[in-house]
Protein backbone atom coordinates (compact mmCIF):
# COMPACT_ATOMS: atom_id res chain seq x y z
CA UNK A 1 -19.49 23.13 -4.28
CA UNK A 2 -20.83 20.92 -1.28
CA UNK A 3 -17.64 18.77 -1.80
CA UNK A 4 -15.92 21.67 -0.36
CA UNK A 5 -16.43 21.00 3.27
CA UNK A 6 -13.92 20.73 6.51
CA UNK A 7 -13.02 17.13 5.78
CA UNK A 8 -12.00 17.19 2.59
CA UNK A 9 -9.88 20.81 2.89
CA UNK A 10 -7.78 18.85 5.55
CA UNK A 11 -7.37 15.74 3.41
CA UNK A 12 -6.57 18.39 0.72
CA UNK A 13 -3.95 20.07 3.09
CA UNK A 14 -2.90 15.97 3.12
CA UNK A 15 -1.75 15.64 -0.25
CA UNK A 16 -0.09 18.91 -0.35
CA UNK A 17 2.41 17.42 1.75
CA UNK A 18 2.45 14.18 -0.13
CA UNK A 19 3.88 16.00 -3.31
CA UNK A 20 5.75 18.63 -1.59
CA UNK A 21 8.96 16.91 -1.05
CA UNK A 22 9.25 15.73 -4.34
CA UNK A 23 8.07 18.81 -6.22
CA UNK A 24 10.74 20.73 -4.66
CA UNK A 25 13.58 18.51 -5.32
CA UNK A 26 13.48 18.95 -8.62
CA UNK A 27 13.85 22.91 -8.41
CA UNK A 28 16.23 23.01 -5.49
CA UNK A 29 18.20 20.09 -8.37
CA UNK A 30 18.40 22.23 -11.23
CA UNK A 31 18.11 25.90 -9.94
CA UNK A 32 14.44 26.80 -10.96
CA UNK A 33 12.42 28.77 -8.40
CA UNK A 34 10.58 26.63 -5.59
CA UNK A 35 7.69 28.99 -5.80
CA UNK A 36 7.09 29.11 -9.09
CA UNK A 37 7.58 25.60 -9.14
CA UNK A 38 4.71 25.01 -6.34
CA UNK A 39 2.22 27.69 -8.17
CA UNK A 40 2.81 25.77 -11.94
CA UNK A 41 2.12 22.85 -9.84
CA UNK A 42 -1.10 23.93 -8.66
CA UNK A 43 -2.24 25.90 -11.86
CA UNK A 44 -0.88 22.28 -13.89
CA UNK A 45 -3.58 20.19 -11.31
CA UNK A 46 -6.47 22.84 -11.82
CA UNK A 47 -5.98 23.04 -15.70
CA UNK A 48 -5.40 19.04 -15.81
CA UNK A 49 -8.75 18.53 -13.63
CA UNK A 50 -10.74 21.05 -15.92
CA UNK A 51 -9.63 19.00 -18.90
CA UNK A 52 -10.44 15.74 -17.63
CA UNK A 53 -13.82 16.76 -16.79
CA UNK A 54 -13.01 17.21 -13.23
CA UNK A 55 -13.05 13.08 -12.90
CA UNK A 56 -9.47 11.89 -12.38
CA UNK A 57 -7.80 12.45 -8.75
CA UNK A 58 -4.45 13.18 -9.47
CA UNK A 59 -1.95 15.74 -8.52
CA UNK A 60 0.80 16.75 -10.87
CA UNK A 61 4.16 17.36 -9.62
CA UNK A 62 7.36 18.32 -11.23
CA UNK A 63 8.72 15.72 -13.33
CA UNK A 64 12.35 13.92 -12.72
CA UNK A 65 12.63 12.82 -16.12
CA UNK A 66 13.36 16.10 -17.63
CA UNK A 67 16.72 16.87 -14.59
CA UNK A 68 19.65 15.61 -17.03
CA UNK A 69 18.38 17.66 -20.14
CA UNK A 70 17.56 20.80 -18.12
CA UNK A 71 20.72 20.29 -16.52
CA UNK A 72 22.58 20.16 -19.58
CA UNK A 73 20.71 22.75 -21.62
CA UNK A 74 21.12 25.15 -18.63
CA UNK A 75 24.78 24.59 -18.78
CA UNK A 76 25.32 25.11 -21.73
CA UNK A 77 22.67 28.03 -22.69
CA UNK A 78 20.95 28.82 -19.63
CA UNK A 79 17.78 28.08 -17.67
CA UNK A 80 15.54 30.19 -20.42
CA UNK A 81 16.28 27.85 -23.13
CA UNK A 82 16.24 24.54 -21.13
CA UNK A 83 12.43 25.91 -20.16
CA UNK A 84 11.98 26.40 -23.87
CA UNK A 85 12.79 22.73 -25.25
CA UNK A 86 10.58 21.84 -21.99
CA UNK A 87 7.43 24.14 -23.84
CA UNK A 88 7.68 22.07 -26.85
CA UNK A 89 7.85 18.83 -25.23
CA UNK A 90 4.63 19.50 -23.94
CA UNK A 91 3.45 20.11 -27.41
CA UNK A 92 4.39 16.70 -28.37
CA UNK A 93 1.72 15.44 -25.73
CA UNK A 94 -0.91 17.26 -27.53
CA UNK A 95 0.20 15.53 -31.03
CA UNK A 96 -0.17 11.96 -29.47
CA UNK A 97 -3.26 12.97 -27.97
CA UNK A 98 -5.15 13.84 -31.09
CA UNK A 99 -3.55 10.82 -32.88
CA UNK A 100 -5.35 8.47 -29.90
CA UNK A 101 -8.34 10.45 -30.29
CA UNK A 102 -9.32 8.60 -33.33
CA UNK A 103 -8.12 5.10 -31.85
CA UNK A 104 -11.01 3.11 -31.04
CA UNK A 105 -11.17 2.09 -26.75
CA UNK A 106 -11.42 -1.43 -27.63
CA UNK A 107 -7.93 -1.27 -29.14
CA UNK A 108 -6.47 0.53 -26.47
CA UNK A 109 -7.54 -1.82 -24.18
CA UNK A 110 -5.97 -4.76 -26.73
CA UNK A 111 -2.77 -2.73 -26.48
CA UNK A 112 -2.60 -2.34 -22.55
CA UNK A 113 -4.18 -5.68 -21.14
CA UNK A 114 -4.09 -6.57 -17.88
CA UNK A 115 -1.04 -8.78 -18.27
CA UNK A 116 0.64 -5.24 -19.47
CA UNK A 117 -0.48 -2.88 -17.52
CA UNK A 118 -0.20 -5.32 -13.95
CA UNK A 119 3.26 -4.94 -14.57
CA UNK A 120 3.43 -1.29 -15.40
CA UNK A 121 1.55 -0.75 -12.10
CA UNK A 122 3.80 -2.99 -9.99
CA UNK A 123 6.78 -1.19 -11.42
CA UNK A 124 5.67 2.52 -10.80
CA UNK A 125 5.70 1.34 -7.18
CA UNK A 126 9.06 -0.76 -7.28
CA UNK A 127 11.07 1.72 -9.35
CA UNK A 128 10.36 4.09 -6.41
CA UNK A 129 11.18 1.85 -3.80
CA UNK A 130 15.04 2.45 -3.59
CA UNK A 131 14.22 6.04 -3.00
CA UNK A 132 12.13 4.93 0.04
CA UNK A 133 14.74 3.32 1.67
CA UNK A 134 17.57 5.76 0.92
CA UNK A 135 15.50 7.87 2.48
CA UNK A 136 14.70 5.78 5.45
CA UNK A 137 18.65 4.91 6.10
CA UNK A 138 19.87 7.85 5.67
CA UNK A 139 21.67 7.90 2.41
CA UNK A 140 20.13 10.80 1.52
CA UNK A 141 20.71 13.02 4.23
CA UNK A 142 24.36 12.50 5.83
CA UNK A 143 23.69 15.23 8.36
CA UNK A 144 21.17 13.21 9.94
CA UNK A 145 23.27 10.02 9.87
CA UNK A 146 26.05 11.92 11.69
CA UNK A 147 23.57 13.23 14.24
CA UNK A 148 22.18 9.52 15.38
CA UNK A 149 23.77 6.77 13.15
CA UNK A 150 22.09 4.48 10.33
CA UNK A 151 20.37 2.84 13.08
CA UNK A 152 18.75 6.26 14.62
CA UNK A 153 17.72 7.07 10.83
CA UNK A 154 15.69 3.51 10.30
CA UNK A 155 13.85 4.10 13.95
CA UNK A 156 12.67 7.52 12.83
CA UNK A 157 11.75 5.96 9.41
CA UNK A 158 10.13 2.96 11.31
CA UNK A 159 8.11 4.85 13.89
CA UNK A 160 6.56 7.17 10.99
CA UNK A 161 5.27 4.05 8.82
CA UNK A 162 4.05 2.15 11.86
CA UNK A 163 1.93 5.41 13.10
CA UNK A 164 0.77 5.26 9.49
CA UNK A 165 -0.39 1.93 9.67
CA UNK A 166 -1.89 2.42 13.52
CA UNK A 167 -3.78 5.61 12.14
CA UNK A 168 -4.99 3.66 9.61
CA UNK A 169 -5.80 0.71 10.90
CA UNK A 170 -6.64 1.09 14.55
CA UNK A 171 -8.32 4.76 14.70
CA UNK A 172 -10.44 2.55 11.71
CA UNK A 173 -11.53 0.00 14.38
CA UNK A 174 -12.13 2.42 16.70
CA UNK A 175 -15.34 4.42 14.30
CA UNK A 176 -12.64 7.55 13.92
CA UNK A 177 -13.28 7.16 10.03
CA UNK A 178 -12.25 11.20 9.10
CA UNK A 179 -8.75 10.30 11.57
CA UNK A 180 -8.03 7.21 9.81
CA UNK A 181 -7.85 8.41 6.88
CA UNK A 182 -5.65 11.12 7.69
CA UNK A 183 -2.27 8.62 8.06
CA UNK A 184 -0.03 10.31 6.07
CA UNK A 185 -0.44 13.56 7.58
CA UNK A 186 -0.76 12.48 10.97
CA UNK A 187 2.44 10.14 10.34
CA UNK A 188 4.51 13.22 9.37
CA UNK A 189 3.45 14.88 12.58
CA UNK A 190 4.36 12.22 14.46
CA UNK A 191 7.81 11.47 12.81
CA UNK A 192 8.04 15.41 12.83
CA UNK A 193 7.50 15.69 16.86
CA UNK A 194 10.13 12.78 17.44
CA UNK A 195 12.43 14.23 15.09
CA UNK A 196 12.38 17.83 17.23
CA UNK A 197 12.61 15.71 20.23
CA UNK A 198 15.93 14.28 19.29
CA UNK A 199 17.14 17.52 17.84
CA UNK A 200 17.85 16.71 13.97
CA UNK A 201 15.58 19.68 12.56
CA UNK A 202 17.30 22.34 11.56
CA UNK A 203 15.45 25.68 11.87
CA UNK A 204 17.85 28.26 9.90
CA UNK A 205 15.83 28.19 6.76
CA UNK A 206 12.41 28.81 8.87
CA UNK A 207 13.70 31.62 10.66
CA UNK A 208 15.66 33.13 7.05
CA UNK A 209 12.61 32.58 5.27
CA UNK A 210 10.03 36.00 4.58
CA UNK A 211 6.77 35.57 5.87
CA UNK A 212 5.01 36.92 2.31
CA UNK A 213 6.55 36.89 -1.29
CA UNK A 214 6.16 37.22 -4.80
CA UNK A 215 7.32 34.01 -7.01
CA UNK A 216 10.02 34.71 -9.50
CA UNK A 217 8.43 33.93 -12.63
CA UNK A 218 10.81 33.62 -15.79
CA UNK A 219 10.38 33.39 -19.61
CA UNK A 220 11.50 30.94 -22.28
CA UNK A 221 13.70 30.97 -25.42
CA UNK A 222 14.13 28.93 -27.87
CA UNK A 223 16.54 26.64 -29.42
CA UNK A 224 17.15 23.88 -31.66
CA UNK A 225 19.35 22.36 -29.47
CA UNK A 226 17.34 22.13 -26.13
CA UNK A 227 14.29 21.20 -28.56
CA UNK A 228 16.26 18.02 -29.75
CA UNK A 229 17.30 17.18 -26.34
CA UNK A 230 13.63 18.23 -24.55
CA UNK A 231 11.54 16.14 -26.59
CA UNK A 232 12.80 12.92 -26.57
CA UNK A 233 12.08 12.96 -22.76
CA UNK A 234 8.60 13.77 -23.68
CA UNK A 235 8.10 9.95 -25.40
CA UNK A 236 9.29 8.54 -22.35
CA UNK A 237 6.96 10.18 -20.32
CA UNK A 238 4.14 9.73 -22.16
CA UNK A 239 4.26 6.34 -21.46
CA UNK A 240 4.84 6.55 -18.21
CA UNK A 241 1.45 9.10 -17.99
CA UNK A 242 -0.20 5.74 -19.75
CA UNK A 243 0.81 3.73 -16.17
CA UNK A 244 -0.06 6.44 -14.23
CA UNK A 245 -3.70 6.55 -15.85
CA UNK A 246 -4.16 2.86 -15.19
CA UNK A 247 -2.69 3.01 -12.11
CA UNK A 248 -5.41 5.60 -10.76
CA UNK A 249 -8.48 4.13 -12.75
CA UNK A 250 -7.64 0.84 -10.82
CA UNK A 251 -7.31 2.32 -7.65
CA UNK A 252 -11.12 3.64 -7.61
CA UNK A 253 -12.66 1.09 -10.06
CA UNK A 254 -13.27 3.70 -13.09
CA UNK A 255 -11.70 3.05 -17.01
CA UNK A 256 -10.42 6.76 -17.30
CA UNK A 257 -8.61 5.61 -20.69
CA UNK A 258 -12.60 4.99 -21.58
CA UNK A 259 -14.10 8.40 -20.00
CA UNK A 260 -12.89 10.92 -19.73
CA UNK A 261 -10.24 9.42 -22.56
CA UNK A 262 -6.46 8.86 -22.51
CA UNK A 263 -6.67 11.94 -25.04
CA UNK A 264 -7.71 14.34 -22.39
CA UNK A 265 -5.43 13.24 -19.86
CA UNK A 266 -2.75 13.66 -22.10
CA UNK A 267 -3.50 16.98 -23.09
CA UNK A 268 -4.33 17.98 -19.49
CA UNK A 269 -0.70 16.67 -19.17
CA UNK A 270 1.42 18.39 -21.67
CA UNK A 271 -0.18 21.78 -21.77
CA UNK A 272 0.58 21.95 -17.75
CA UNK A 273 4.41 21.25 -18.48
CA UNK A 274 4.19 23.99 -21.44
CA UNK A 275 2.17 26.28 -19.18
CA UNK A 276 4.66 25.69 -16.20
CA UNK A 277 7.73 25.99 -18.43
CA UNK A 278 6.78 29.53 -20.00
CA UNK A 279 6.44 30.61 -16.66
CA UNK A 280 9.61 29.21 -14.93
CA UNK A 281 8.79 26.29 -13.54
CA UNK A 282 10.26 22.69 -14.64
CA UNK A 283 8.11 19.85 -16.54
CA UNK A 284 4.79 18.84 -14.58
CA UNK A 285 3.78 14.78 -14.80
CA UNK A 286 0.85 12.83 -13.32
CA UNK A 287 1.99 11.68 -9.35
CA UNK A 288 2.27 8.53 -8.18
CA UNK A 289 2.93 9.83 -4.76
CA UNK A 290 -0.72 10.88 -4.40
CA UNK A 291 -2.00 7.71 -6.24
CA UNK A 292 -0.52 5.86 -3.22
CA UNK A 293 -1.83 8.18 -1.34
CA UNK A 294 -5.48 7.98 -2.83
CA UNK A 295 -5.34 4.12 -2.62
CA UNK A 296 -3.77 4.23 1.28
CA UNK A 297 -6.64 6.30 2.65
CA UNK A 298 -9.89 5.37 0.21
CA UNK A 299 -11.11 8.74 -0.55
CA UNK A 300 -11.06 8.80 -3.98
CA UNK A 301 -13.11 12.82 -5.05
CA UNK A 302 -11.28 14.56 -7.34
CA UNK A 303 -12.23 17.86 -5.35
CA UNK A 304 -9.34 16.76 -2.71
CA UNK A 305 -6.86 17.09 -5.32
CA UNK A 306 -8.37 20.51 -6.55
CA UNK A 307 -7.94 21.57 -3.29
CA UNK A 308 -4.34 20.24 -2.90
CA UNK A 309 -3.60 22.51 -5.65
CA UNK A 310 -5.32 25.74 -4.36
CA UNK A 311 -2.90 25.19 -0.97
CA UNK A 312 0.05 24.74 -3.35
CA UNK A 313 -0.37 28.28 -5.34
CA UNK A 314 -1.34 29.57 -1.76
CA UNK A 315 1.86 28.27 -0.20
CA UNK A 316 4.08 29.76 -3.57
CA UNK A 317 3.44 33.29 -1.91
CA UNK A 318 4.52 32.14 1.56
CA UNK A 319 7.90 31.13 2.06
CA UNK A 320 8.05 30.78 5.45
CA UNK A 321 5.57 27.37 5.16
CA UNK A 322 7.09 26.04 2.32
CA UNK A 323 10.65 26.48 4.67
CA UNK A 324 9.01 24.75 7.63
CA UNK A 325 8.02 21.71 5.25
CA UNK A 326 11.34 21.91 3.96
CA UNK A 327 12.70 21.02 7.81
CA UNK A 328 10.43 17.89 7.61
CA UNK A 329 13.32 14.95 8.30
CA UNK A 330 14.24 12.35 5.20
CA UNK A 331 13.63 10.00 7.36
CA UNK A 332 10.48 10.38 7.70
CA UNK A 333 9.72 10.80 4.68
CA UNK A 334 11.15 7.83 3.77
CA UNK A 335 9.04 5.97 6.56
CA UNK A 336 5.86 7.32 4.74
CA UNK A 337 7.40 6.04 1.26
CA UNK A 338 7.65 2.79 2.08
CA UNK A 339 4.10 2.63 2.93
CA UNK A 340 2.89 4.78 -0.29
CA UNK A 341 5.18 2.76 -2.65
CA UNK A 342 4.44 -0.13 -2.05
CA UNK A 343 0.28 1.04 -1.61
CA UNK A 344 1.32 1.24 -5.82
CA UNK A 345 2.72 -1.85 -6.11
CA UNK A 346 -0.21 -3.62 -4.68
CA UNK A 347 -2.31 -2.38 -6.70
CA UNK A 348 -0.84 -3.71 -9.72
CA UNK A 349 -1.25 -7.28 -8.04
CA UNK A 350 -4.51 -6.59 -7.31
CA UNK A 351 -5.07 -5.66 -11.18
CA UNK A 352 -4.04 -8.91 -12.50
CA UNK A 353 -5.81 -11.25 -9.62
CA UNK A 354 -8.78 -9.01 -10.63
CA UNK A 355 -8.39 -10.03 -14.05
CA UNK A 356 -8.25 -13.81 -13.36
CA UNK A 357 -5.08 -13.69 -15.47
CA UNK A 358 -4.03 -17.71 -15.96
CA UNK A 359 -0.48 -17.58 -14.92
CA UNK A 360 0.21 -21.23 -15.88
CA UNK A 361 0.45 -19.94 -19.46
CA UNK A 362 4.11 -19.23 -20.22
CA UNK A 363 3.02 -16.59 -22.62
CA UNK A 364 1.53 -14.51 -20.00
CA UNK A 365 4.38 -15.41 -17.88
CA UNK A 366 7.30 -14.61 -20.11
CA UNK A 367 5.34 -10.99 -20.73
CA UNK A 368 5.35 -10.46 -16.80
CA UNK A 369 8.72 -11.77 -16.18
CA UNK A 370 10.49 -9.60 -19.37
CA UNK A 371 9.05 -6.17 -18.29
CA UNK A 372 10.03 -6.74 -14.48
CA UNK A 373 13.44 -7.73 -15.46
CA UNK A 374 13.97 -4.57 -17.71
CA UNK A 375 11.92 -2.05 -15.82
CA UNK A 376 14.50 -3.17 -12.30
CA UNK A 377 17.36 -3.76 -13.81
CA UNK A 378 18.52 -1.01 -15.28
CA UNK A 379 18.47 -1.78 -19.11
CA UNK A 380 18.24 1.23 -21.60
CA UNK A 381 18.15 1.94 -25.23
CA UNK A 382 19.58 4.81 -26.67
CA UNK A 383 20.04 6.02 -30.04
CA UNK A 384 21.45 9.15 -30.66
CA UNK A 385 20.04 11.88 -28.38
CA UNK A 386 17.18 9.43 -27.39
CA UNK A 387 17.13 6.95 -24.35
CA UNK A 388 14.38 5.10 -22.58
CA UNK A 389 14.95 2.73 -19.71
CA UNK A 390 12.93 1.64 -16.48
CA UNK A 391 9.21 1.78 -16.62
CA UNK A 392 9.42 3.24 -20.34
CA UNK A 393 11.63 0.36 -22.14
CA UNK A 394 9.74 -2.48 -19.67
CA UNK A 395 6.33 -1.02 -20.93
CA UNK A 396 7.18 -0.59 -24.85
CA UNK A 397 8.65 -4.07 -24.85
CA UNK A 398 5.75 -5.47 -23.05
CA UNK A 399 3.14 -4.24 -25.35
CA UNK A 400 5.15 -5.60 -28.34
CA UNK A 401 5.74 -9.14 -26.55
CA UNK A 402 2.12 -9.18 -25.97
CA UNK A 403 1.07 -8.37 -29.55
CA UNK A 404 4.30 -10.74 -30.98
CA UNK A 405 3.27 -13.86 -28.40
CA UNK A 406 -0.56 -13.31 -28.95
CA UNK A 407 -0.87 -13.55 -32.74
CA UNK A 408 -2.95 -16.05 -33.23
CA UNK A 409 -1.14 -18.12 -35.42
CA UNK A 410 1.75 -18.25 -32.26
CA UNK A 411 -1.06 -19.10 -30.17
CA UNK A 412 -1.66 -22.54 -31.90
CA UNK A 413 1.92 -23.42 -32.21
């Protein structure tokens, strides 16, 4: 309990606003309830981090993956059903995790070398970047445009990532160690404040919004038909859970697929997207947003992300917060993005220079160069009610490529 001090409750209070913005899309999307949304968040994080034996810092967030489905289910059944195929995806999580239970760690790390997961890494960050800049322009919020251009939209974007950066680095030169690694937060404020200054916030929802309130929790139903559609998802995800493991374990220098095991993380994983579902809230998943995060400011206790969760059930009851967040500029966000996106991105690099991977070899090359092609550029597979594209298709096709162009007799061809 001594982890619970000042310092860490603010960089707590930090990565609440990380995940916020993208935790709520996904409700305000497909119709679920915000609140509910924000206290399965929180409840998803706690359960996850109790799983895990409290040793992986990681947030979970509402997932994107599962929008078209729950759209489509909702449509044509309603939002109880849609949250019951999203129950029994979860379940699937738990059936992959006790089939990698009995999978030795040595093969796991065969399967997901550094020349596989480098990739992975580098692509959770890139796949993310055109959100960043939509963000950043504009494109996302034509209200803003109208009120002061493209143009206006980039300088908000750009003065929120450079007082990022000057948090970071410069209150860091200066001995302000707690400040500097506070840049996210304090980069919101500051994008915030210039935001009010040239009048582009809109305060209706704040002032609409009840001070105190109860979240509107909901039950599932079940059906074979938002089963069949749910659960395909749930493969897709998986795999991208895989990158986000790696991803975290190389940002603080610890093998989580070793200890605490890629089995508990996946459970941790799928019974917070059941547990969120049978309450009303959409599918939870593993957030990259606060890996970036974790990697951008260097504090790397778990306890911060426990605590990040506490503020996110607190804030599910308070309405009038989660409204004033909700004023917070795109642009800004977007300005914050492009520094936590590419934070991702760089750590994949880092992964493979770590690993002393020989990039003269045209194996290791073609392995590289196949999963960034697919994981950017939009290919897919589908058959039948199944698809997979981006980081899922690049990853599956990289481990196979890696097995195919390893085999030793290939090797002495």
């Amino acid at each position: 309990m001594s982890d619970i001090n000042g310092k860490n409750i603010v960089m707590g209070f930090q990565h609440t606003f990380v995940m916020f913005g993208a935790t709520i899309l996904v409700p305000l999307i497909t119709g679920l309830s915000i609140s509910v949304t924000l206290f399965a968040a929180g409840i998803g994080t706690l359960l996850f981090h109790f799983l895990t034996k409290r040793k992986v810092p990681v947030f979970l967030g509402s997932s994107f993956a599962f929008i078209p489905p729950l759209l489509a289910v909702t449509a044509a059944q309603g939002k109880e059903y849609a949250l019951g195929g999203i129950v029994i995806a979860g379940g699937l999580y738990l059936v992959v995790a006790l089939i990698l239970y009995f999978v030795r760690k040595d093969i796991l790390h065969k399967i997901f070398p550094a020349q596989v997961t480098g990739p992975i890494i580098i692509l959770i960050g890139l796949i993310l970047a055109p959100v960043a800049i939509q963000s950043a322009n504009g494109t996302n919020s034509p209200q803003v445009v109208e009120a002061i251009s493209v143009a206006g939209c980039w300088g908000v974007a750009l003065f929120t990532f450079a007082s990022g950066v000057f948090v970071k680095i410069a209150f860091e030169r200066f001995g302000w160690k707690f400040l500097s690694a506070l840049p996210v937060l304090l980069a919101l404020i500051a994008g915030y404040i210039l935001s009010a200054a040239l009048g582009i916030i809109d305060y209706t929802a704040i002032r609409e919004a009840s001070a105190l309130g109860i979240p509107d929790f909901s039950l599932p139903r079940f059906s074979a038909y938002a089963i069949s559609l749910m659960v395909p998802v749930a493969i897709v995800t998986i795999v991208e859970h895989f990158g986000d493991i790696l991803a975290i374990g190389n940002v603080v220098g610890e093998d989580f697929l070793e200890d605490p095991g890629i089995h508990r993380t996946l459970v941790g994983d799928g019974l917070a997207t059941s547990i969120s579902a049978m309450i009303g809230g959409p599918a939870n998943t593993t957030y990259s947003e606060n890996t970036g995060a974790v990697a951008l400011t260097g504090n790397f206790n778990p306890i911060i992300m426990r605590i990040a969760a506490l503020f996110a059930i607190g804030f599910a009851f308070i309405p009038k917060f989660t409204s004033i967040v909700g004023t917070i500029p795109v642009p800004v966000i977007g300005g914050i993005s492009i520094l936590l996106f590419g934070m991702i991105s760089s750590i994949g690099i880092k992964n493979m220079v770590d690993a002393k991977l020989d990039l003269t070899d045209p194996r290791l090359l073609i392995i590289t160069a196949v999963m960034l092609v697919l994981g950017l550029g939009g290919a897919s597979f589908e058959l039948g009610s199944f698809a997979i594209s981006g980081l899922g298709l690049a990853a599956i096709v990289g481990i196979i490529l890696n097995v195919i162009l390893n085999f030793k007799g290939f090797k002495n061809v």
